[in-house]
N, C-alpha and C. Protein backbone atom coordinates (compact mmCIF):
# COMPACT_ATOMS: atom_id res chain seq x y z
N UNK A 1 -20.76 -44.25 14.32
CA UNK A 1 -21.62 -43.88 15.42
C UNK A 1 -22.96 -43.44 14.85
N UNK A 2 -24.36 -43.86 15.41
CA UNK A 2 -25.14 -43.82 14.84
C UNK A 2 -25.63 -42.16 15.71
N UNK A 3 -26.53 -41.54 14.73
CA UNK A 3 -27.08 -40.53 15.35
C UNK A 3 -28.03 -40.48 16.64
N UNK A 4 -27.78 -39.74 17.47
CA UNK A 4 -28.45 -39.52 18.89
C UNK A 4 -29.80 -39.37 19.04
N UNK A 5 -30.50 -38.62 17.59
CA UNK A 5 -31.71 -38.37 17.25
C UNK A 5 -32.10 -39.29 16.99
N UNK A 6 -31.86 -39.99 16.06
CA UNK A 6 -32.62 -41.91 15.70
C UNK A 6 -32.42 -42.61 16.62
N UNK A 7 -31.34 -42.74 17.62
CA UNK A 7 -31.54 -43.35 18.66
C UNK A 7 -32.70 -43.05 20.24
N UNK A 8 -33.28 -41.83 19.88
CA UNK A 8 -33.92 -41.51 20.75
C UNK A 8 -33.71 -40.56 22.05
N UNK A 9 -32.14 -40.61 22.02
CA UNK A 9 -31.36 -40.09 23.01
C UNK A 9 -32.23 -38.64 23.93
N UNK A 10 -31.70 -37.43 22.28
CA UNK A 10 -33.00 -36.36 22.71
C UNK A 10 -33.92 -35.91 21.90
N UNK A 11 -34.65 -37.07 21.43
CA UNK A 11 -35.90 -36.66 20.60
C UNK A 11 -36.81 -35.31 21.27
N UNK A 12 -36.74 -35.77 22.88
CA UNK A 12 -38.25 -35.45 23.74
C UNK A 12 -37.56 -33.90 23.77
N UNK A 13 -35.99 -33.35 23.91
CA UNK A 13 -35.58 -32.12 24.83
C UNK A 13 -35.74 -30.89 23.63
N UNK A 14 -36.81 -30.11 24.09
CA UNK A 14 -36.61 -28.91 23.62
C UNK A 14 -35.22 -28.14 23.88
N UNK A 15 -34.74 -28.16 24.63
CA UNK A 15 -33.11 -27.16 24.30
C UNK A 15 -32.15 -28.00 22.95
N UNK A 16 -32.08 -28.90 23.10
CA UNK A 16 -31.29 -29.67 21.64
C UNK A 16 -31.94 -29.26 21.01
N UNK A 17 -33.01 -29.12 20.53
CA UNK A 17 -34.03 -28.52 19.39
C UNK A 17 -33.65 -27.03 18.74
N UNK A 18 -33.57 -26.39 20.22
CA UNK A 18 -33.22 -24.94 20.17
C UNK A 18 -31.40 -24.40 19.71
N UNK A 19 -30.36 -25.71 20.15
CA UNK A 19 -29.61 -25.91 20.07
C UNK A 19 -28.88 -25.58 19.03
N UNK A 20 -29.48 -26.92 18.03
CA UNK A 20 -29.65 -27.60 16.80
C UNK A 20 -30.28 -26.33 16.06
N UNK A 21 -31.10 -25.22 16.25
CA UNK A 21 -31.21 -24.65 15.28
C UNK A 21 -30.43 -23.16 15.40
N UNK A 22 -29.70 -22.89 16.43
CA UNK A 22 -28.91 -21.75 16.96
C UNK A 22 -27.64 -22.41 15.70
N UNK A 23 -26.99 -23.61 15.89
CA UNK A 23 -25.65 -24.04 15.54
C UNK A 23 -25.75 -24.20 13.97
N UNK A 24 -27.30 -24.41 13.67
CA UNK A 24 -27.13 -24.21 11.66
C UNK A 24 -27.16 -22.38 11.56
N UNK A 25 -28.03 -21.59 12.62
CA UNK A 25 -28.12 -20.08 12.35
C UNK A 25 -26.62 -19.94 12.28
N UNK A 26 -25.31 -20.28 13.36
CA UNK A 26 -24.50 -19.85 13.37
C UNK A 26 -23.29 -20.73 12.50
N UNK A 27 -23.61 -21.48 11.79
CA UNK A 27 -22.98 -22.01 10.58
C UNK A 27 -22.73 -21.27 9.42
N UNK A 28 -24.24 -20.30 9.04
CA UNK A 28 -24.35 -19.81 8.11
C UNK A 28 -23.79 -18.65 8.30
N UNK A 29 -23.79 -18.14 9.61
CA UNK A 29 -22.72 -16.73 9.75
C UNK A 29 -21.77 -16.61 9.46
N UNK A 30 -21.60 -15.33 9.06
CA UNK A 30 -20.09 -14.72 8.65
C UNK A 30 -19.43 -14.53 9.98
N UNK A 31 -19.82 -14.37 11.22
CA UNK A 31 -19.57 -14.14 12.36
C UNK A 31 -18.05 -15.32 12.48
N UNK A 32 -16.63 -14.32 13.20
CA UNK A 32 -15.68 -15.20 13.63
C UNK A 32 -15.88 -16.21 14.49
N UNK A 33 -16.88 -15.97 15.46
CA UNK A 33 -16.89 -17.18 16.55
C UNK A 33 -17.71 -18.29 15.35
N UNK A 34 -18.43 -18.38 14.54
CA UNK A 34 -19.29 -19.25 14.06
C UNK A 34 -18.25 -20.43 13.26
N UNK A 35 -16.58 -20.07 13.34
CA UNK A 35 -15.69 -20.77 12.47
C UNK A 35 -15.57 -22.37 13.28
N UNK A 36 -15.84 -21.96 14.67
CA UNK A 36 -15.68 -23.17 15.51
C UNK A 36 -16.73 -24.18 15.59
N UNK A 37 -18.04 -23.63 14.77
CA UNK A 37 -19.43 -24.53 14.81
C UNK A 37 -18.69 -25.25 13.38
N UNK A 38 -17.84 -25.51 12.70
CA UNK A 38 -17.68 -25.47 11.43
C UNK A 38 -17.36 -26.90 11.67
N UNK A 39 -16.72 -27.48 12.84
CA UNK A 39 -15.96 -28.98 13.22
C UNK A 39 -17.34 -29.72 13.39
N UNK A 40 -18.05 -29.14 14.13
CA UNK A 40 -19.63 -29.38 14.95
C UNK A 40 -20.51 -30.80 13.34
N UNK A 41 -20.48 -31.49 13.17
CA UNK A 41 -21.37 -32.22 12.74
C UNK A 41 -22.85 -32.52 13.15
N UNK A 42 -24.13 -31.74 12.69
CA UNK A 42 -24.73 -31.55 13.25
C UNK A 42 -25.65 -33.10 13.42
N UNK A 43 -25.44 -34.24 12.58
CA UNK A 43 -25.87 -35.64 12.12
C UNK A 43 -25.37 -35.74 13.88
N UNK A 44 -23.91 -36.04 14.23
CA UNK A 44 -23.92 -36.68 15.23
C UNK A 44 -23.59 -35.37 16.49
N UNK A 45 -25.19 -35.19 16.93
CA UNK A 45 -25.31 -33.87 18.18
C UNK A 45 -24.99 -35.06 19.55
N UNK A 46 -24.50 -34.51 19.94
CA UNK A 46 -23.97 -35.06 21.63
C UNK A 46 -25.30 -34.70 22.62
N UNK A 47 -25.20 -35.29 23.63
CA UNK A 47 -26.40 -35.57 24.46
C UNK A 47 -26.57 -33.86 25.01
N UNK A 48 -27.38 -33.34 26.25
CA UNK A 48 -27.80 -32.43 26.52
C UNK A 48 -27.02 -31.44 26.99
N UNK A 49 -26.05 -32.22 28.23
CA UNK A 49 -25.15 -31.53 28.57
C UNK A 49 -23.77 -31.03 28.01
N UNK A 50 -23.33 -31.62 27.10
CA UNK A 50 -22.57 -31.68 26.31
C UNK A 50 -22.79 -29.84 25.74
N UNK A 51 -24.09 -30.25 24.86
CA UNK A 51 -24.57 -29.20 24.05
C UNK A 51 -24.49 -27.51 24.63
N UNK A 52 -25.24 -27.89 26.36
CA UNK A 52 -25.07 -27.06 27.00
C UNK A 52 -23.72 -26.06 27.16
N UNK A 53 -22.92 -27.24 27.49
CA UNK A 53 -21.27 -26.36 27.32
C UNK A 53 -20.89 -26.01 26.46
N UNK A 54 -21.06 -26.82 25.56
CA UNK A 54 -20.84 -26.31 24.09
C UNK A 54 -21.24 -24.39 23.67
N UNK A 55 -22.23 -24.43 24.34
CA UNK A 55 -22.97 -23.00 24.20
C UNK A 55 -22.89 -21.71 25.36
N UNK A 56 -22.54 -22.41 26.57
CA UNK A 56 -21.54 -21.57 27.32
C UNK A 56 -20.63 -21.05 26.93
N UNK A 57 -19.59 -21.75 26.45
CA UNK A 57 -18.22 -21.62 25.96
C UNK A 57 -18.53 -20.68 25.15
N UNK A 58 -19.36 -20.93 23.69
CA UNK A 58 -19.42 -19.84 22.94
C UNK A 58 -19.74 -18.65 23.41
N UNK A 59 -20.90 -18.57 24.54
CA UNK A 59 -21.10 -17.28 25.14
C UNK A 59 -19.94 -16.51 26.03
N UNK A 60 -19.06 -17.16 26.31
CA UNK A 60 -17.88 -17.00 27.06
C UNK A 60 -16.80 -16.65 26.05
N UNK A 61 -16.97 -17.09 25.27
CA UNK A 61 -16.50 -16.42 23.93
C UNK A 61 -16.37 -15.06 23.27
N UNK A 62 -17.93 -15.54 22.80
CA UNK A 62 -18.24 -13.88 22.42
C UNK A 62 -18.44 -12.69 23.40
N UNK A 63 -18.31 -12.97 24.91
CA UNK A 63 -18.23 -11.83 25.45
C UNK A 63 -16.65 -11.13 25.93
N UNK A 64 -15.97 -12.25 25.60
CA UNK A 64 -14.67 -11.82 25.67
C UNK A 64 -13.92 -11.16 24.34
N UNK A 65 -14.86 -11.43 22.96
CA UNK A 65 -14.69 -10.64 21.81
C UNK A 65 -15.17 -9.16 22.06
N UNK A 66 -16.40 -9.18 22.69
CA UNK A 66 -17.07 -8.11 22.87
C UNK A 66 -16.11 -6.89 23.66
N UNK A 67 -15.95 -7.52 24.78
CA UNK A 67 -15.15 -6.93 25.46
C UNK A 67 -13.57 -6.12 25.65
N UNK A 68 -13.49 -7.05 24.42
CA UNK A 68 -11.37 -6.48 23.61
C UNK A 68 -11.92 -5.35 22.48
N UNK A 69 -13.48 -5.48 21.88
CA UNK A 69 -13.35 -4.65 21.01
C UNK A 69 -13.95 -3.70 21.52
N UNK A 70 -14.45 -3.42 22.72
CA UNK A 70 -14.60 -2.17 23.57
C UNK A 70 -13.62 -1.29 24.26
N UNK A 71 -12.43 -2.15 24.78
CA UNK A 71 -11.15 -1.45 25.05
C UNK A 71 -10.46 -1.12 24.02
N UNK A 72 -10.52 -2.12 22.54
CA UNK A 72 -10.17 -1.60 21.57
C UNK A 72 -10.36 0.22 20.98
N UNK A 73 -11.64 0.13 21.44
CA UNK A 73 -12.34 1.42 20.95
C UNK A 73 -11.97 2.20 21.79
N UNK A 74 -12.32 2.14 23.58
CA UNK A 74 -11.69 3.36 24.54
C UNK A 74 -10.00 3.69 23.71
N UNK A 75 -9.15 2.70 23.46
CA UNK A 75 -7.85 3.28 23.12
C UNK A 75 -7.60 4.03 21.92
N UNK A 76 -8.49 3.79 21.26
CA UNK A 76 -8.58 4.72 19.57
C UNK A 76 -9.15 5.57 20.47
N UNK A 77 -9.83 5.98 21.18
CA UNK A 77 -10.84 7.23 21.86
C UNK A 77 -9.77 8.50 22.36
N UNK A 78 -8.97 7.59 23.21
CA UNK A 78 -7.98 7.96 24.00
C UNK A 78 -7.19 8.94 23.25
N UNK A 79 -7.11 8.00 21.99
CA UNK A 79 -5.47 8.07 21.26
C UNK A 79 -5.94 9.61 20.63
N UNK A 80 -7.15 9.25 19.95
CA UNK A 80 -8.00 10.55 19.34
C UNK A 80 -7.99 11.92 20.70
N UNK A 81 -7.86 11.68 21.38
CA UNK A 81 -8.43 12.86 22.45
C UNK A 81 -7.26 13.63 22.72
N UNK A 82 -5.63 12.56 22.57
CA UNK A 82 -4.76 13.08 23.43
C UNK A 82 -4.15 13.83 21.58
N UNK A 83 -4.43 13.25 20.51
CA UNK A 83 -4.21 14.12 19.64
C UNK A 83 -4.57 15.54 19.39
N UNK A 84 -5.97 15.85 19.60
CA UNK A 84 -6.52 17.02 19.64
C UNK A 84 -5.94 17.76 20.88
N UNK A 85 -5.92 17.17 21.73
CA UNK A 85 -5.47 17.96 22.95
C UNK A 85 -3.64 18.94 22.69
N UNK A 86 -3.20 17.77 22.02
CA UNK A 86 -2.15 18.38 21.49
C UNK A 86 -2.12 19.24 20.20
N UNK A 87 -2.60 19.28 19.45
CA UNK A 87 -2.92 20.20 18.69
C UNK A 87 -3.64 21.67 19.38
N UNK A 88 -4.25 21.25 19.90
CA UNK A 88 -5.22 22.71 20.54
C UNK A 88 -4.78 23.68 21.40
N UNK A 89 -3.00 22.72 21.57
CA UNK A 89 -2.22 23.43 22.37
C UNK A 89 -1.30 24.40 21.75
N UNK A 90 -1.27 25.73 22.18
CA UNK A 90 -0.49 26.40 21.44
C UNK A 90 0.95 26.56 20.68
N UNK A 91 0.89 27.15 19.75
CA UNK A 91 2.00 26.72 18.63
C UNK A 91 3.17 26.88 19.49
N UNK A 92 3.37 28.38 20.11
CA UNK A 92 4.52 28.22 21.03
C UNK A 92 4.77 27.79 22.17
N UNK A 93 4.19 26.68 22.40
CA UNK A 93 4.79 25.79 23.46
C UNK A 93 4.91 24.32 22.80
N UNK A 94 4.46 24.29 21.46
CA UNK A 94 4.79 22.85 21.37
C UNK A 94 5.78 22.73 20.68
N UNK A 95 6.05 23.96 20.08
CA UNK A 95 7.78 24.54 19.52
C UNK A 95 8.50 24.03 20.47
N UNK A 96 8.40 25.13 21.60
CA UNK A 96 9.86 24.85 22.66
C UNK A 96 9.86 23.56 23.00
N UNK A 97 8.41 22.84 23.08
CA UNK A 97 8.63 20.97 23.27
C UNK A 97 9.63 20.27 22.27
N UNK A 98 9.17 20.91 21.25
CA UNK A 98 10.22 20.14 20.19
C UNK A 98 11.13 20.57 20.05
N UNK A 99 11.83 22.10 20.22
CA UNK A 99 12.85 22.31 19.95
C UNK A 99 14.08 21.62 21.10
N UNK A 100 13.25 21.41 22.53
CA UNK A 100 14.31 21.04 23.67
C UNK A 100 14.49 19.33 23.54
N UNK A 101 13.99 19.22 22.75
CA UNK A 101 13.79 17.69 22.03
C UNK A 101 15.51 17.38 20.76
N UNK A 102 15.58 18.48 20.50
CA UNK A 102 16.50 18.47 19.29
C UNK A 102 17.79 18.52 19.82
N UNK A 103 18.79 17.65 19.36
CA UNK A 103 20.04 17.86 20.33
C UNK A 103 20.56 19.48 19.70
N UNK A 104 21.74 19.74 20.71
CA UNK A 104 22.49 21.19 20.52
C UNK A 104 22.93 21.39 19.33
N UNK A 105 23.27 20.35 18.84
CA UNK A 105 24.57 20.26 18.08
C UNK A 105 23.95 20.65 16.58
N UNK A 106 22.74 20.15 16.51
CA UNK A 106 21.32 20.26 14.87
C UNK A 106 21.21 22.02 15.19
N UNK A 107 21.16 22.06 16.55
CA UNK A 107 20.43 23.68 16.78
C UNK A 107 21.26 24.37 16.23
N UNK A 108 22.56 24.10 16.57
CA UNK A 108 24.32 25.57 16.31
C UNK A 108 23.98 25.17 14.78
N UNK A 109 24.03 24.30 14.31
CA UNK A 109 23.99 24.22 12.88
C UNK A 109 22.83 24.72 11.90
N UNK A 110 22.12 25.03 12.82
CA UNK A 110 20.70 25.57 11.96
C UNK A 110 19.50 24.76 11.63
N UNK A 111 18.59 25.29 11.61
CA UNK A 111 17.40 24.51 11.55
C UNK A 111 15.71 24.88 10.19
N UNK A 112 15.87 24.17 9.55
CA UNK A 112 15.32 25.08 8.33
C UNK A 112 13.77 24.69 8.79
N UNK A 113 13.26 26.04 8.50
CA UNK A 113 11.66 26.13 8.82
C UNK A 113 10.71 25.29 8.37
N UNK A 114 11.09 24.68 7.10
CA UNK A 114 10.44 23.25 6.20
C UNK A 114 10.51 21.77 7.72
N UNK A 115 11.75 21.44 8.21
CA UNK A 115 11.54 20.62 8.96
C UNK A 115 11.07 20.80 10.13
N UNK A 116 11.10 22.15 11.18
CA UNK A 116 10.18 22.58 12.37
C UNK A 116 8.79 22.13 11.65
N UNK A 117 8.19 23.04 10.62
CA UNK A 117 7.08 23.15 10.27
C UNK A 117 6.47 21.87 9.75
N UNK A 118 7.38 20.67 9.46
CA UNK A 118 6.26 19.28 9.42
C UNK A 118 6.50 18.64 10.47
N UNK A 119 7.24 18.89 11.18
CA UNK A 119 6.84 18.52 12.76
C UNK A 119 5.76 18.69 13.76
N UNK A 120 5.30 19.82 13.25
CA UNK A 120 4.08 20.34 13.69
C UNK A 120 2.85 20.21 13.11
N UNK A 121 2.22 19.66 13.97
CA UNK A 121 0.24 19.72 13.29
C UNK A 121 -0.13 21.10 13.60
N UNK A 122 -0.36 21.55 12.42
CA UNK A 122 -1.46 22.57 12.17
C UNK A 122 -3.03 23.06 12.88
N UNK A 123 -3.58 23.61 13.80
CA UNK A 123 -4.82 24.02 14.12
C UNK A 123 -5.99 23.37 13.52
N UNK A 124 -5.39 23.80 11.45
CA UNK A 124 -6.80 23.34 11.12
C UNK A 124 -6.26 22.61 9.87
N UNK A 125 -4.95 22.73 9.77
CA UNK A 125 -4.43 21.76 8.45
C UNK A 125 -3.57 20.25 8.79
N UNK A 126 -2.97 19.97 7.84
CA UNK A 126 -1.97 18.68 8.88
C UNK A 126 -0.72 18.92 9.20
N UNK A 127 0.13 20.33 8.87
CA UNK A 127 1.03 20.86 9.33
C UNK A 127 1.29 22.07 9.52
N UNK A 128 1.53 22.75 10.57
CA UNK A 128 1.78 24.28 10.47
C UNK A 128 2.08 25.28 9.44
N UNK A 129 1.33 26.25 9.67
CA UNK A 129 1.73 27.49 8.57
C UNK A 129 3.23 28.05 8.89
N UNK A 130 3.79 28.15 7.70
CA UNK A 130 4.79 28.79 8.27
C UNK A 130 5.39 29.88 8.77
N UNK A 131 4.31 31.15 8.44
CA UNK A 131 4.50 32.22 8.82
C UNK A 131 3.71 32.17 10.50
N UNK A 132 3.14 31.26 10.74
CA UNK A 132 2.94 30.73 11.97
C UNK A 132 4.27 30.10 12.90
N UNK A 133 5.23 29.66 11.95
CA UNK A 133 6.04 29.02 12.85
C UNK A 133 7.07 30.00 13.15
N UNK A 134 7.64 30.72 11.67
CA UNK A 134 8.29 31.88 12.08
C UNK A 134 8.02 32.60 13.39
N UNK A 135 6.97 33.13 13.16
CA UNK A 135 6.93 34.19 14.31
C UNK A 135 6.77 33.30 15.87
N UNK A 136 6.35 32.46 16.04
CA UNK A 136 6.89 31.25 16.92
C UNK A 136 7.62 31.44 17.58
N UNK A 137 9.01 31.18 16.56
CA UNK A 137 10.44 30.69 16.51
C UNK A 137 11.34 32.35 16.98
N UNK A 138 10.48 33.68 16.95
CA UNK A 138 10.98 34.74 16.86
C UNK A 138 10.51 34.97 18.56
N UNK A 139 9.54 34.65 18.95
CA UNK A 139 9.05 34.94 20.15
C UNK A 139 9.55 34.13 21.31
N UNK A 140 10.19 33.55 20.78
CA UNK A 140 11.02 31.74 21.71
C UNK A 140 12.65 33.08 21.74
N UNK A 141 12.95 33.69 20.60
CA UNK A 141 14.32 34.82 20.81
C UNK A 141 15.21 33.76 19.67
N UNK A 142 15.07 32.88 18.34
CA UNK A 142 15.78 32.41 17.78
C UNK A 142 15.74 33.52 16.40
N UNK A 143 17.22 33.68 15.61
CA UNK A 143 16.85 34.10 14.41
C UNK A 143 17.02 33.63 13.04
N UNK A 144 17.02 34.30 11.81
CA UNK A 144 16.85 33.33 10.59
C UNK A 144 17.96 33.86 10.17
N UNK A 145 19.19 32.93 9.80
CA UNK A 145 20.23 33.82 9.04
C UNK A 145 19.97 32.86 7.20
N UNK A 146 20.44 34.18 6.49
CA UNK A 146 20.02 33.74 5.16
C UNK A 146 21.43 33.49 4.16
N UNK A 147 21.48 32.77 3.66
CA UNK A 147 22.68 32.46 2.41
C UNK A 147 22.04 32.76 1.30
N UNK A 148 22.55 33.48 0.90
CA UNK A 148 22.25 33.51 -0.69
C UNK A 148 23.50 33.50 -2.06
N UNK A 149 24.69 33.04 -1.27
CA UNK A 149 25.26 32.63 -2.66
C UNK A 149 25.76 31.02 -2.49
N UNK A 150 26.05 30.43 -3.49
CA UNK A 150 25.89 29.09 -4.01
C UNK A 150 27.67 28.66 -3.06
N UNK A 151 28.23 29.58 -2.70
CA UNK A 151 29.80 28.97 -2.58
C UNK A 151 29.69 28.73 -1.66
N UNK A 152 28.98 29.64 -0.42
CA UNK A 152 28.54 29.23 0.91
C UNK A 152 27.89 27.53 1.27
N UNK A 153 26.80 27.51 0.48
CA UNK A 153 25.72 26.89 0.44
C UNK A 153 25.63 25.80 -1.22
N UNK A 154 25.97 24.54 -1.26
CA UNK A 154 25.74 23.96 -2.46
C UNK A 154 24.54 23.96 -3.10
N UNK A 155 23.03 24.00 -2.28
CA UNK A 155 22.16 23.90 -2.32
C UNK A 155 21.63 25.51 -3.18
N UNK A 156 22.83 26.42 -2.84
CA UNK A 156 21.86 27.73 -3.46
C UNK A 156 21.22 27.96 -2.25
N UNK A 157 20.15 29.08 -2.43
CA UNK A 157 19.62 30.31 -1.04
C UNK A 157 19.21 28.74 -0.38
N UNK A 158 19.62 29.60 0.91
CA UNK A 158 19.27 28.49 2.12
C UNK A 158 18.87 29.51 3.13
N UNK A 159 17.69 29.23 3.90
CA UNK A 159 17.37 30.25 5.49
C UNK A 159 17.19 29.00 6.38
N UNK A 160 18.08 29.36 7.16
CA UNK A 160 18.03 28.86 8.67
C UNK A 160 17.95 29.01 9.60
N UNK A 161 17.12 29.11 10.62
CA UNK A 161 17.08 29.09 12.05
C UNK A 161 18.04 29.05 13.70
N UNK A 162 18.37 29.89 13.95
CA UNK A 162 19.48 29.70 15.19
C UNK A 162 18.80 29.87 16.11
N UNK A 163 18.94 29.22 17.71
CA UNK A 163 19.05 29.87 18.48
C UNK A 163 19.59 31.25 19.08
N UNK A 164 19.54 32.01 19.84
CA UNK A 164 20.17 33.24 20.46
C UNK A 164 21.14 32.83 20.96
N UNK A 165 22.14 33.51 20.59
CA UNK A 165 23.56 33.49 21.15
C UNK A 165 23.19 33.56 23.14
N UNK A 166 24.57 32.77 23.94
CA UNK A 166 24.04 32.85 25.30
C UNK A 166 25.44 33.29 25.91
């Protein structure tokens, strides 16, 4: 097929002109939509209308890129907002969230302050203090019973967490 330009087709049309130099700008882009100008042979350009759609489409394109990476962003926004929100919420209520979260059965058995306390985000660190969670866990009415010999406990001193007897 011989070229459209030597044939005369659209020597005269300024938009093929404008076309033709949009589709080498967007050749050379790093831009994702520019992967589809990549088939585009610019030797054999198609008549006016052709071109035209051709460049719709892409604009129909990139505004539908535009547009996913804007909801993209509201949901990181979101996601960010409802984090802080939970954090900013006080230690003892997001205890009793998690503790009514925990089946019965973990609770009668005890609950060591190391795993409450990385359950929890911290105010200003990435997990709660623990003398923060203690007193928490004391104001909720749970207490700490302590092992300290090895026959009890394989592990050696162990403190654990109970609920209040009911």
């Amino acid at each position: 097929m011989e070229n459209p330009m030597d044939a005369g087709l659209v020597a005269a049309s300024p938009c093929i002109c404008h076309a033709e130099a949009l589709l080498r700008h967007l050749r050379q882009s790093p831009h994702p939509l520019a992967v589809k100008i990549t088939a585009i042979d610019l030797g054999t350009m198609m008549p006016n209308d052709y071109i035209t759609e051709f460049i719709s489409t892409l604009n129909a394109d990139a505004s539908a890129a535009i547009d996913a990476a804007a909801q993209a962003q509201r949901v990181e926004e979101a996601k960010q907002h409802a984090t802080w929100r939970e954090r900013l919420t006080p230690l003892d209520q997001r205890l009793a969230k998690l503790l009514a979260e925990i089946p019965n059965d973990l609770k009668t058995a005890g609950l060591s302050l190391e795993a409450l306390r990385v359950q929890l985000a911290g105010r200003y660190s990435q997990t709660a203090r623990a003398s923060d969670v203690a007193a928490a866990l004391r104001k909720l009415g749970w207490r700490r019973t302590r092992c300290w010999r090895g026959d009890e406990s394989p592990e050696g001193f162990r403190a654990t967490w109970h609920p209040r007897c009911k």
